[in-house]
C-alpha atoms as a PDB file:
ATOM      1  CA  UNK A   1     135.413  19.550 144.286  1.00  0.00           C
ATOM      2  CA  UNK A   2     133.776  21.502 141.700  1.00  0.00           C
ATOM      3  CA  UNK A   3     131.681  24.485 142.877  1.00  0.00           C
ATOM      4  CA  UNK A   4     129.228  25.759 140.844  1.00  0.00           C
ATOM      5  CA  UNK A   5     127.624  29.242 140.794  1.00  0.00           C
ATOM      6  CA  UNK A   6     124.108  27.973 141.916  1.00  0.00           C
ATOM      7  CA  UNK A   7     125.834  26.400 144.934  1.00  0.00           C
ATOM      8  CA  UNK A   8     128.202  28.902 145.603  1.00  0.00           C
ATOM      9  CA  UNK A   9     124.616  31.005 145.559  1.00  0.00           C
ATOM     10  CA  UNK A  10     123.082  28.368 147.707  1.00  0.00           C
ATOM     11  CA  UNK A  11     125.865  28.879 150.549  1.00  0.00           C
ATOM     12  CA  UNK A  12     125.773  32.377 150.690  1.00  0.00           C
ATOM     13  CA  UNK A  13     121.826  32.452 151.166  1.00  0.00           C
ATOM     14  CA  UNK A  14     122.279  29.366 154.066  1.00  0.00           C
ATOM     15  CA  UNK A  15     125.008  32.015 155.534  1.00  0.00           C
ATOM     16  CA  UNK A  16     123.326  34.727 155.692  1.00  0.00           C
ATOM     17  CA  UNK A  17     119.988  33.014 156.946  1.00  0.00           C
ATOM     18  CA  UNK A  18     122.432  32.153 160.075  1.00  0.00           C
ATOM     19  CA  UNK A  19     123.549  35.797 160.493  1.00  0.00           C
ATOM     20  CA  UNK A  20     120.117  36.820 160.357  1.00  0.00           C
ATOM     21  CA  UNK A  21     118.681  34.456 163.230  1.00  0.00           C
ATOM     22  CA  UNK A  22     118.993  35.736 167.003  1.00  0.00           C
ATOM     23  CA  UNK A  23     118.383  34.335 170.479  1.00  0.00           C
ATOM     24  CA  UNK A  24     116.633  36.988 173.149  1.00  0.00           C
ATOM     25  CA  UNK A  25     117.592  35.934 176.518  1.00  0.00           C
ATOM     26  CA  UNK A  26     113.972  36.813 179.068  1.00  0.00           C
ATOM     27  CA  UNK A  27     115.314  39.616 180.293  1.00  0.00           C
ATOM     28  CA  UNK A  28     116.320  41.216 176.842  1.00  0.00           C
ATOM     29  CA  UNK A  29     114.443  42.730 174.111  1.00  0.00           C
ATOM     30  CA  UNK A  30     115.206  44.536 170.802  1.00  0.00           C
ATOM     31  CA  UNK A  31     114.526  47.307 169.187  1.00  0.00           C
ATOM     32  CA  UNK A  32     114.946  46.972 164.829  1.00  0.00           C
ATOM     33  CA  UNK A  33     115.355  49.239 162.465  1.00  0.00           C
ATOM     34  CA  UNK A  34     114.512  47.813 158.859  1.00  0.00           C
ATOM     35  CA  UNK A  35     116.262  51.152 156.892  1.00  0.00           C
ATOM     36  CA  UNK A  36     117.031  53.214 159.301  1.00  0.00           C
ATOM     37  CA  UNK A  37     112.916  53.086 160.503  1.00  0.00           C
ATOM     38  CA  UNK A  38     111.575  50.903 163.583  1.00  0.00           C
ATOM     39  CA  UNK A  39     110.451  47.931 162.426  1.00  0.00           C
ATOM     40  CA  UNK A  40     107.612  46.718 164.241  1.00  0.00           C
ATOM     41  CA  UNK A  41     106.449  43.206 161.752  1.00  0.00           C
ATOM     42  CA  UNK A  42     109.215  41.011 163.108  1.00  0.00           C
ATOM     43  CA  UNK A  43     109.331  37.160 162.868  1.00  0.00           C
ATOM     44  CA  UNK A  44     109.728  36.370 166.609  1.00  0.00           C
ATOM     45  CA  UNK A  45     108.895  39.745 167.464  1.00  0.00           C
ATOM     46  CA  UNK A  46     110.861  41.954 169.919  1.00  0.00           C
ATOM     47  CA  UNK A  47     111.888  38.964 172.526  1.00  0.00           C
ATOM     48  CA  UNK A  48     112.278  36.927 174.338  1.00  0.00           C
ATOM     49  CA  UNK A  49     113.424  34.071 172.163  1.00  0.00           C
ATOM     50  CA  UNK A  50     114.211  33.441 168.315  1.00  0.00           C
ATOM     51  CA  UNK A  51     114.268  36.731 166.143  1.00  0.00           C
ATOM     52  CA  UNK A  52     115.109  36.012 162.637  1.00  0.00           C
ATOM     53  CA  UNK A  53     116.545  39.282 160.615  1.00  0.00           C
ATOM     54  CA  UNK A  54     116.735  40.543 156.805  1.00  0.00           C
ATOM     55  CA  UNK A  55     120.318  40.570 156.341  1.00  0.00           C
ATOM     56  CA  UNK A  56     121.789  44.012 155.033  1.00  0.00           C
ATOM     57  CA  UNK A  57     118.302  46.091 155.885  1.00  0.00           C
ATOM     58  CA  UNK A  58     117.799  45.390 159.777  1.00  0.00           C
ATOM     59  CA  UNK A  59     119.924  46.234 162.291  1.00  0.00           C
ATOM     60  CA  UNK A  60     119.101  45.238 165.805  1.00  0.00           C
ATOM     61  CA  UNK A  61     119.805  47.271 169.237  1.00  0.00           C
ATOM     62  CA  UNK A  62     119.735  44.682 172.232  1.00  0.00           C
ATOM     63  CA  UNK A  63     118.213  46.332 175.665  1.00  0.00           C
ATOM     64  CA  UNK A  64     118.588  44.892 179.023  1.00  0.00           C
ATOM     65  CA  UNK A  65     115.087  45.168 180.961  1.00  0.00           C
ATOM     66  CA  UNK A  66     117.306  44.126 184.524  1.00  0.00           C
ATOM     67  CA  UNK A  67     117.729  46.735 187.282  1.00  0.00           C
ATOM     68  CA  UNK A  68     120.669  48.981 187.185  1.00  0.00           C
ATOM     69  CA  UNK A  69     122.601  49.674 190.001  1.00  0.00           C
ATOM     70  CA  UNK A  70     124.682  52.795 189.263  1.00  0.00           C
ATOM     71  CA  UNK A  71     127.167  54.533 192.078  1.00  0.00           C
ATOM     72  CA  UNK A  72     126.963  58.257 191.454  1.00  0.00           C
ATOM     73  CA  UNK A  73     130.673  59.817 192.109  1.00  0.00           C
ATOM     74  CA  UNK A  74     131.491  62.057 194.921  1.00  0.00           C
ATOM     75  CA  UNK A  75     129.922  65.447 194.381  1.00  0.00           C
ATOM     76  CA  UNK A  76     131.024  68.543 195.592  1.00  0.00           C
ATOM     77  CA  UNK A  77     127.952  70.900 197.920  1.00  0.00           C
ATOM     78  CA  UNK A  78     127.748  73.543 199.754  1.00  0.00           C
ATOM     79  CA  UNK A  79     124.551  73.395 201.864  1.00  0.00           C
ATOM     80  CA  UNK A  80     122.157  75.850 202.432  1.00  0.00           C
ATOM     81  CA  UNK A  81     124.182  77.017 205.722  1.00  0.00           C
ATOM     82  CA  UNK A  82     127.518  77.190 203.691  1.00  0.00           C
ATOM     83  CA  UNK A  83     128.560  73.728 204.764  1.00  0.00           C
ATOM     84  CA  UNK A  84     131.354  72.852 201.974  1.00  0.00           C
ATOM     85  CA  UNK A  85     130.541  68.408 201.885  1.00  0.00           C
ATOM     86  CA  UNK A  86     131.122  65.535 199.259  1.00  0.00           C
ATOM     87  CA  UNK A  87     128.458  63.654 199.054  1.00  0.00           C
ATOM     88  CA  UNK A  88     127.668  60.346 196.595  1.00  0.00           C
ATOM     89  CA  UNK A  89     124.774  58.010 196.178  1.00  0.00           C
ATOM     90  CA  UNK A  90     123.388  54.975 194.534  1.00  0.00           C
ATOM     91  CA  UNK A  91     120.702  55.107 192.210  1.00  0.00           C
ATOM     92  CA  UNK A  92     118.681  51.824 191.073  1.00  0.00           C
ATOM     93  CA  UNK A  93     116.451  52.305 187.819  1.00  0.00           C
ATOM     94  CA  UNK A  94     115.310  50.001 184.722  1.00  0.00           C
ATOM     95  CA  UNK A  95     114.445  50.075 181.330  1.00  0.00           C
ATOM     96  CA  UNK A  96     110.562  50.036 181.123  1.00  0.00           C
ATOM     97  CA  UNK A  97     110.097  51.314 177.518  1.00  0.00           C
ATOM     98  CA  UNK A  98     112.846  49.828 175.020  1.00  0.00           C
ATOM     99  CA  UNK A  99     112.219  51.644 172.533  1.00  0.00           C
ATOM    100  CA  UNK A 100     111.760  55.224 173.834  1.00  0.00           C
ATOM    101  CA  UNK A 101     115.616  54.340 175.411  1.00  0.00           C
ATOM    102  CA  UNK A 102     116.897  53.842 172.147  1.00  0.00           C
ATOM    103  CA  UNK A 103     115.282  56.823 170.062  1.00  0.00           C
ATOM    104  CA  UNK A 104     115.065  59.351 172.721  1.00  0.00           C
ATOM    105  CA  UNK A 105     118.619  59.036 173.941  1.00  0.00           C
ATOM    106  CA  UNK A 106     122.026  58.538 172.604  1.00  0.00           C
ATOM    107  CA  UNK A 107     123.246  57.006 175.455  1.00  0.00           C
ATOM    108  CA  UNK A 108     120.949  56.430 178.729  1.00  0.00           C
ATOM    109  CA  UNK A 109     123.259  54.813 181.357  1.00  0.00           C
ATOM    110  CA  UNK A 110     125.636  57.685 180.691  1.00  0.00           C
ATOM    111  CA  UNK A 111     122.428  60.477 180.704  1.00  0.00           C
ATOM    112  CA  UNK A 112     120.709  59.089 183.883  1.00  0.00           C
ATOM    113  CA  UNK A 113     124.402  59.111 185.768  1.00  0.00           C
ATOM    114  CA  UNK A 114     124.388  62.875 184.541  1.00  0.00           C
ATOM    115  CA  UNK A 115     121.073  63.417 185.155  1.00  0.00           C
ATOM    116  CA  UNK A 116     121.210  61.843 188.602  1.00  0.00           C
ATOM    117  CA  UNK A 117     125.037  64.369 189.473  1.00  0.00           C
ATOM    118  CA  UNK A 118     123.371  67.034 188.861  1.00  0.00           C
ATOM    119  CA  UNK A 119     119.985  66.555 190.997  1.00  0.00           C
ATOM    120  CA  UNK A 120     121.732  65.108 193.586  1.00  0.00           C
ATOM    121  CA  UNK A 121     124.329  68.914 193.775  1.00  0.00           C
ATOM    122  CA  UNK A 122     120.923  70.972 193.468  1.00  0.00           C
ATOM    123  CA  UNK A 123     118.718  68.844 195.949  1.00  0.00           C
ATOM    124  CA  UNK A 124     121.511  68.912 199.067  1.00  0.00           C
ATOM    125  CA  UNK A 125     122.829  72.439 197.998  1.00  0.00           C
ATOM    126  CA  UNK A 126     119.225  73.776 199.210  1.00  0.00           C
ATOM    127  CA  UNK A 127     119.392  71.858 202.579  1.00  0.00           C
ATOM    128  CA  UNK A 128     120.719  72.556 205.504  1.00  0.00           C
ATOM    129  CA  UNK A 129     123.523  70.671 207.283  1.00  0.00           C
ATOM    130  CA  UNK A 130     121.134  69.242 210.108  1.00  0.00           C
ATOM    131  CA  UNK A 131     118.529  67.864 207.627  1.00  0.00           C
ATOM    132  CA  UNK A 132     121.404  66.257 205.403  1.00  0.00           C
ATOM    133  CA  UNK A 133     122.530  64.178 208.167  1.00  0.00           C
ATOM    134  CA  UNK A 134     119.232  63.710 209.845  1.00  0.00           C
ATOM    135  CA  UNK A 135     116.524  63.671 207.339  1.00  0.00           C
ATOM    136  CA  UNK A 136     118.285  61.400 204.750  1.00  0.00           C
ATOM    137  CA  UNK A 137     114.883  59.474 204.055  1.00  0.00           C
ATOM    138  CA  UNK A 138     113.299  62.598 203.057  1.00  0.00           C
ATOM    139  CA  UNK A 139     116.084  63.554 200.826  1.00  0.00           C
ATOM    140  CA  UNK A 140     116.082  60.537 199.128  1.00  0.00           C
ATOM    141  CA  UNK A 141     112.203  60.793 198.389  1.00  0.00           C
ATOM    142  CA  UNK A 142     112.929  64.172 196.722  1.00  0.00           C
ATOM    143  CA  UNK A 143     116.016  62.693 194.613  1.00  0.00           C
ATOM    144  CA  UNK A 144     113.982  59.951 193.391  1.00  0.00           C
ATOM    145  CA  UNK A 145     111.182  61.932 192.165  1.00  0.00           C
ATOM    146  CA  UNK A 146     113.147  64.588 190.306  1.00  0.00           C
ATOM    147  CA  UNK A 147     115.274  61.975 188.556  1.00  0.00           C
ATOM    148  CA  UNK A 148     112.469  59.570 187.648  1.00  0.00           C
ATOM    149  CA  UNK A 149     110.763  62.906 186.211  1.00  0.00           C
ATOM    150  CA  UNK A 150     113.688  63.891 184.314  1.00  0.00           C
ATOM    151  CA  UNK A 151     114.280  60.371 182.613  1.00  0.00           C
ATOM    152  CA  UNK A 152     111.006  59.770 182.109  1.00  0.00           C
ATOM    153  CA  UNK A 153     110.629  61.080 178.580  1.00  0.00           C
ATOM    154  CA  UNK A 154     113.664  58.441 177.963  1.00  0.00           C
ATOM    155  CA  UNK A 155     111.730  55.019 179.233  1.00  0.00           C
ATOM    156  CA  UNK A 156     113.706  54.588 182.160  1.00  0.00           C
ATOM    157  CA  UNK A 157     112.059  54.148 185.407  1.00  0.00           C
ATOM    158  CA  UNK A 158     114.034  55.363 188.360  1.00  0.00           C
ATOM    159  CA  UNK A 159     112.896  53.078 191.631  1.00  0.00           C
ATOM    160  CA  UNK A 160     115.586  54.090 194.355  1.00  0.00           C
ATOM    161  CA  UNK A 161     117.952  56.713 195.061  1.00  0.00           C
ATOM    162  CA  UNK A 162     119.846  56.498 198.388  1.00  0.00           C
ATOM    163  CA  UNK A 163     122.351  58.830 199.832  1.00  0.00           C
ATOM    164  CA  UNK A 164     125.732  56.632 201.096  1.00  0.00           C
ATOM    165  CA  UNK A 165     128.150  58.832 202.125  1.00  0.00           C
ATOM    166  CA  UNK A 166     128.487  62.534 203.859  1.00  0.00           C
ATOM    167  CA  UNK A 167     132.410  63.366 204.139  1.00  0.00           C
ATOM    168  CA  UNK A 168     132.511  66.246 206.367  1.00  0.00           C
ATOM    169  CA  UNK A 169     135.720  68.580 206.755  1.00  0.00           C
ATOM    170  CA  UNK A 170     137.427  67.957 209.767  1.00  0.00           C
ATOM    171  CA  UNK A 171     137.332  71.559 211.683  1.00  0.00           C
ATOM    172  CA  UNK A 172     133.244  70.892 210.772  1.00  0.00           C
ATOM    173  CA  UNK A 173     133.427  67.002 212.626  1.00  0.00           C
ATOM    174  CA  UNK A 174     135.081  68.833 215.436  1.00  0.00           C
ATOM    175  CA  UNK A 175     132.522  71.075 216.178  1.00  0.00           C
ATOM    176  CA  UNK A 176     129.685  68.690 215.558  1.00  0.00           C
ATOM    177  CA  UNK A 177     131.533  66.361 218.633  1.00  0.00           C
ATOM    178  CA  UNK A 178     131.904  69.877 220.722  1.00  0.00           C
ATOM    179  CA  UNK A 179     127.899  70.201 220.294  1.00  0.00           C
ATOM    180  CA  UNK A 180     126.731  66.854 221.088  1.00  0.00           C
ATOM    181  CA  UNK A 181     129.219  66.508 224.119  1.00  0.00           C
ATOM    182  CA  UNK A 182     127.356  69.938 225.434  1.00  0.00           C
ATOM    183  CA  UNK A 183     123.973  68.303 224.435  1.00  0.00           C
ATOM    184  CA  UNK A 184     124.571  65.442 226.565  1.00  0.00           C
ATOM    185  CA  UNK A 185     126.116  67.750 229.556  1.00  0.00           C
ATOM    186  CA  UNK A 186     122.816  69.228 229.049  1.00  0.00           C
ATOM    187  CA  UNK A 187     120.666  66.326 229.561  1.00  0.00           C
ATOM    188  CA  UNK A 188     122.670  65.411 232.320  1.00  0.00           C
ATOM    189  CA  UNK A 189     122.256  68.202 234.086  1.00  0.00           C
ATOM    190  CA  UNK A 190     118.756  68.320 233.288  1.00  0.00           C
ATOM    191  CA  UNK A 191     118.067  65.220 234.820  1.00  0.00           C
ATOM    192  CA  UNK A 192     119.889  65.790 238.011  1.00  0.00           C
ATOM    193  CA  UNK A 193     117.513  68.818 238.450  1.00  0.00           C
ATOM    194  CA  UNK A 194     114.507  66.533 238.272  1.00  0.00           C
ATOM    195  CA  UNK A 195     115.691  64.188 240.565  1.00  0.00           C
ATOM    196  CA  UNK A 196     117.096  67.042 243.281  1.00  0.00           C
ATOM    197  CA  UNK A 197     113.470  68.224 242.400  1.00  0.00           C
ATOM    198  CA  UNK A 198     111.307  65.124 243.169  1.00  0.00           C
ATOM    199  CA  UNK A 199     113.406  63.858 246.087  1.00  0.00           C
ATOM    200  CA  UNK A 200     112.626  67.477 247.575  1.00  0.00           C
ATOM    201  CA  UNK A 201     108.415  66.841 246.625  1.00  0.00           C
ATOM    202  CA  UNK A 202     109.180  63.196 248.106  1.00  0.00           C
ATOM    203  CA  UNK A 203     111.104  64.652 251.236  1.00  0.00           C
ATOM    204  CA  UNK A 204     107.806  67.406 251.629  1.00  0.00           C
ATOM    205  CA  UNK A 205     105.463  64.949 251.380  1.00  0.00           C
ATOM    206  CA  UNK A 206     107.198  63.054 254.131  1.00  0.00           C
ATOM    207  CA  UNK A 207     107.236  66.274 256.623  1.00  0.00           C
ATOM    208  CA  UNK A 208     103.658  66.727 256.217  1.00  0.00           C
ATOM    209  CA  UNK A 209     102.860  62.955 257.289  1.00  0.00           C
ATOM    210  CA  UNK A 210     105.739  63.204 260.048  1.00  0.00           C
ATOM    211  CA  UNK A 211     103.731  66.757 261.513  1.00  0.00           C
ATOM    212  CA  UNK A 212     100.304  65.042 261.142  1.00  0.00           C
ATOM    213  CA  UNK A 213     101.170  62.161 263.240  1.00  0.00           C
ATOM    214  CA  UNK A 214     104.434  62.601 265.097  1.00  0.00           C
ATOM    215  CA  UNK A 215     104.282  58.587 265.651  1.00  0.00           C
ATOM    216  CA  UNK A 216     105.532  58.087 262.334  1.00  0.00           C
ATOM    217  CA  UNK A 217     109.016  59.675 262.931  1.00  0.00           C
ATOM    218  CA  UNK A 218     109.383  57.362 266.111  1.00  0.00           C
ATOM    219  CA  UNK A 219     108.914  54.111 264.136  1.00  0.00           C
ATOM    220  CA  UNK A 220     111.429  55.458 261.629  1.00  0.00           C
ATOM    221  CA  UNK A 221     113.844  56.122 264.296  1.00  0.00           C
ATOM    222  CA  UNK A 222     113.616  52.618 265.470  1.00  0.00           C
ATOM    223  CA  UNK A 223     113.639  51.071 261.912  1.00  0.00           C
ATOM    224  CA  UNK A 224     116.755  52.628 261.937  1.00  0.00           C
ATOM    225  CA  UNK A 225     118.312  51.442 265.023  1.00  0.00           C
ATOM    226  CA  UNK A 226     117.385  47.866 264.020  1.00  0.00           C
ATOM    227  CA  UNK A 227     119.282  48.556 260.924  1.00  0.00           C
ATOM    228  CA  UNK A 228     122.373  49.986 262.492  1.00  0.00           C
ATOM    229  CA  UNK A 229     122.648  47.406 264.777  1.00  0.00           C
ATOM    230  CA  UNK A 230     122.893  44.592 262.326  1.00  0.00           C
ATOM    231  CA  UNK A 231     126.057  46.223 261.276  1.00  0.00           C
ATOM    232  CA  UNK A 232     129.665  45.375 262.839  1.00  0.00           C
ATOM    233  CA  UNK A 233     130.215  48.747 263.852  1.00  0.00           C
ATOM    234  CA  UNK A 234     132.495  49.389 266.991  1.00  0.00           C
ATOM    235  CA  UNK A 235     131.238  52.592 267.449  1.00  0.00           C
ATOM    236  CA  UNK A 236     127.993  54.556 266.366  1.00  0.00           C
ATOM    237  CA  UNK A 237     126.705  58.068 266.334  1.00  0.00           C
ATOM    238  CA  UNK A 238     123.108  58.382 266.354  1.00  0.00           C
ATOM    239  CA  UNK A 239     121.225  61.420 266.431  1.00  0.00           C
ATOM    240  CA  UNK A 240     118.274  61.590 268.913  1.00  0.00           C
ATOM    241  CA  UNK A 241     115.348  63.711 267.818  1.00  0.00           C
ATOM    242  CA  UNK A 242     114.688  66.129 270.347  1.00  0.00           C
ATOM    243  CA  UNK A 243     111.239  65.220 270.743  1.00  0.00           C
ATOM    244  CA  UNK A 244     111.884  62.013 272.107  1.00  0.00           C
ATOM    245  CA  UNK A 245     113.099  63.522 274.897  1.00  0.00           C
ATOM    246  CA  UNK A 246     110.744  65.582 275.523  1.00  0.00           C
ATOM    247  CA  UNK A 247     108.966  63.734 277.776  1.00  0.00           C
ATOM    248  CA  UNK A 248     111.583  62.503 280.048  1.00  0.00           C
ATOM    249  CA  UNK A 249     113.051  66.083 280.043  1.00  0.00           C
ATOM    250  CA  UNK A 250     109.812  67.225 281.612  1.00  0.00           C
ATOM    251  CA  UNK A 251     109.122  64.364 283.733  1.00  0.00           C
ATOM    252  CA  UNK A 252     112.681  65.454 285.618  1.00  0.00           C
ATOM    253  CA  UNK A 253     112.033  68.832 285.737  1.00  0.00           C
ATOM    254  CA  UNK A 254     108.513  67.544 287.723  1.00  0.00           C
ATOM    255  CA  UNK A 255     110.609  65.131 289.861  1.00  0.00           C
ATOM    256  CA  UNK A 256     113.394  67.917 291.154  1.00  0.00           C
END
């Protein structure tokens, strides 16, 4: 086989037609550079789909548009009430703005993970304790608008930054037990009091029926007998009020 330069010419032009074509998946778009400037007249454009390339004079940057999910590492804090605490988080963000994420940054993963340390040490080092472990929705507000703030400028859009985990030190879980045990000792105690205190309102409402109409304490006294003496008792001990016998007493004292 005899190759000739026009051929030879012919196959290097074919090749680097094929170098030159790419395929933009939906959720991908690129960002050119036709000598070292952004190149903006593309055939095919930015993406999705078929993007055909000068070979030797563009280069091409591929961006993902999909959400990030990035796990921020432990962080060391000391809160507000000089509570020493690691805390880490999650933070979910995007690429809105290709370009700006290629020429405003070097590297944005790696600057929003930094970005995102460094908020998340200065946002929970000016709370206290308490609110770290009870206003964590709140917290989260704040860390997501500081960070979307800061990366901005950088075309990343920062939707969601939750806090995971609190690790406390131990002589700090031990006390926080010791607290809630005397919080519900507390409560307990509380309620007991309002009981003792409305069976005693119950129990004077009850004496001031019983001296309006002295009738009422009779009935009760039977109620009660009937009740005692469905019972298999051998032997029972009932107080009689005094005021039942009343009556009889002075009925004898007539008679003798």
């Amino acid at each position: 086989m005899i190759f000739t330069p026009i051929g030879i010419l012919i196959a290097v032009i074919i090749i680097l037609m094929f170098n030159g074509i790419r395929v933009l998946r939906e959720y991908e778009r690129a960002v050119i550079f036709r000598l070292g400037r952004v190149a903006t007249a593309i055939v095919g454009g930015n993406g999705p789909g078929l993007i055909v390339l000068l070979p030797f004079i563009d280069k091409m940057v591929k961006v993902s548009l999909r959400m990030v999910t990035m796990d921020v590492p432990p962080q060391d804090v000391i809160t507000a009430d000089n509570v020493s605490v690691k805390v880490n988080a999650i933070v979910y963000f995007r690429v809105v703005d290709p370009q700006r994420a290629v020429i405003q940054v070097e590297d944005f993963l790696y600057a929003t993970s930094q970005i995102a340390q460094t908020t998340l040490r200065s946002v929970l080092g000016q709370s206290q304790l308490d609110e770290l472990l009870t206003k964590r929705e709140q917290l989260n507000t704040s860390l997501q608008r500081i960070i979307d703030q800061q990366t901005e400028p950088w075309g990343v859009k920062v939707t969601l930054v939750e806090v995971k985990n609190v690790d406390l030190p131990q002589d700090m879980i031990r006390a926080i037990a010791k607290q809630a045990e005397a919080e519900r000792e507390r409560r307990a105690k509380v309620i007991h009091a309002l009981g003792e205190f409305e069976a005693a309102q119950k129990l004077s409402e009850a004496a001031d029926i019983v001296s309006v109409n002295p009738t009422t304490l009779q009935l009760r006294f039977l109620q009660t007998l009937t009740e005692i003496s469905a019972e298999k008792n051998s032997t029972i001990i009932f107080p009689v009020p005094i005021d039942l016998l009343t009556p009889l007493l002075k009925r004898h004292v007539a008679d003798s």
